[in-house]
Protein backbone atom coordinates (compact mmCIF):
# COMPACT_ATOMS: atom_id res chain seq x y z
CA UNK A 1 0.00 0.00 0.00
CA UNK A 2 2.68 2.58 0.80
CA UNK A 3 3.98 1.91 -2.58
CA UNK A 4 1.39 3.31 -4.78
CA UNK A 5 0.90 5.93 -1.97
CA UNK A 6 4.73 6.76 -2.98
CA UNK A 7 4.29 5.83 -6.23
CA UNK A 8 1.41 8.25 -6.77
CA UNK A 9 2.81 10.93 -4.70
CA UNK A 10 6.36 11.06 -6.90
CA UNK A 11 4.07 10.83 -10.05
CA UNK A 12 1.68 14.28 -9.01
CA UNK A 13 4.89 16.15 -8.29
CA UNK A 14 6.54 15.09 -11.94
CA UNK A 15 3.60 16.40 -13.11
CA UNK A 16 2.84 19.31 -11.38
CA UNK A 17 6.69 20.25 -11.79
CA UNK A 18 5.66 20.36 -15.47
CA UNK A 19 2.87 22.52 -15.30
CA UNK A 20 2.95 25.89 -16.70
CA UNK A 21 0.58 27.73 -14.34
CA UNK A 22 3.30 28.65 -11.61
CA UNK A 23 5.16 30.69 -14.48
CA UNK A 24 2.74 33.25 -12.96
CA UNK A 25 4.20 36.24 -11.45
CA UNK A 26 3.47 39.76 -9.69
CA UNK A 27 3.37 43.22 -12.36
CA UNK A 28 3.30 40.78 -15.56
CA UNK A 29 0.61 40.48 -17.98
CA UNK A 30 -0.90 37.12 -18.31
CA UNK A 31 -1.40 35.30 -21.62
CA UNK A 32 -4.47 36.38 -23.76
CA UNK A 33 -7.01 33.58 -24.00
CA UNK A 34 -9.48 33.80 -27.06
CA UNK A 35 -12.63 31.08 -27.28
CA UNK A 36 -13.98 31.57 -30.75
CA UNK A 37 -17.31 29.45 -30.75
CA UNK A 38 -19.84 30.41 -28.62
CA UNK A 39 -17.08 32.31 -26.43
CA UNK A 40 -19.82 34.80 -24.63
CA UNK A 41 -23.50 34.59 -24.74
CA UNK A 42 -24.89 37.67 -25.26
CA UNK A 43 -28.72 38.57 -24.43
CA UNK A 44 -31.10 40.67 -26.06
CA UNK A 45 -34.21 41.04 -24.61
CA UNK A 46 -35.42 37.54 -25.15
CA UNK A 47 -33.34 37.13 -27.91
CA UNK A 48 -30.30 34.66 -27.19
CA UNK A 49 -26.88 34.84 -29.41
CA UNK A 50 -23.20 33.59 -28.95
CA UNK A 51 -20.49 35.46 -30.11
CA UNK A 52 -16.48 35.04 -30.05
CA UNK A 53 -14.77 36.18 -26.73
CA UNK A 54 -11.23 37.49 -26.24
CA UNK A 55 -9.58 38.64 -23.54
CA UNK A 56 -7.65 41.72 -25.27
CA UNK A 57 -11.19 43.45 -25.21
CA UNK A 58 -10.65 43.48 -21.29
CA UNK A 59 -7.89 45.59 -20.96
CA UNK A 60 -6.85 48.14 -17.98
CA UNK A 61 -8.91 46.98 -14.94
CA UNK A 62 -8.94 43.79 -12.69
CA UNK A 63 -11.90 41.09 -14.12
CA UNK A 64 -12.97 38.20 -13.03
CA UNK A 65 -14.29 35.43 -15.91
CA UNK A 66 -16.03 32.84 -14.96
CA UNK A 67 -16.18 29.30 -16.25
CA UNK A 68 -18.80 27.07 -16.08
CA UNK A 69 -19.06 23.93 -17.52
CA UNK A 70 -21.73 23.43 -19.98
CA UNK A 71 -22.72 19.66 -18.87
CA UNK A 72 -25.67 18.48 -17.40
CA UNK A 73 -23.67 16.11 -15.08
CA UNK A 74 -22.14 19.88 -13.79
CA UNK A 75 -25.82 21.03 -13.30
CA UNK A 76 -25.43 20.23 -9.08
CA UNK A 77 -21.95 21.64 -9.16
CA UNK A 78 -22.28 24.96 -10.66
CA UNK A 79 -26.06 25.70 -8.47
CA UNK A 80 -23.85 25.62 -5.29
């Protein structure tokens, strides 16, 4: 048992060492991110469209974009 415990453990830090994410640092700009189908739904009265998102069109102030997944098996997840 303590093997795969070890086993496991050594095989979340190889990959975690790999990860990009902690590349992250203080007074840099982070990397634009662009979804181009059905990036931002956008409502119009009761009109619903989808349009292309990008995050150069957020420029200058502090944001916070949310992510939800669109799944039904996420339904529970996302109402909490």
């Amino acid at each position: 048992m303590q093997k795969i415990m070890r086993y496991t453990l050594l095989t979340g830090l190889l990959f975690a060492a790999s990860a990009g994410a902690h590349q992250i640092q203080a007074g840099q700009m982070l990397p634009q991110v662009a979804v181009s189908d059905k990036g931002e739904i956008v409502l119009n009265n009761a009109d619903v469209a989808y349009q292309s998102w990008s995050s150069s069109g957020l420029p200058g102030k502090v944001r916070v974009v949310q992510h939800f997944a669109a799944r039904t098996a996420a339904k529970e997840k996302i109402r909490r």
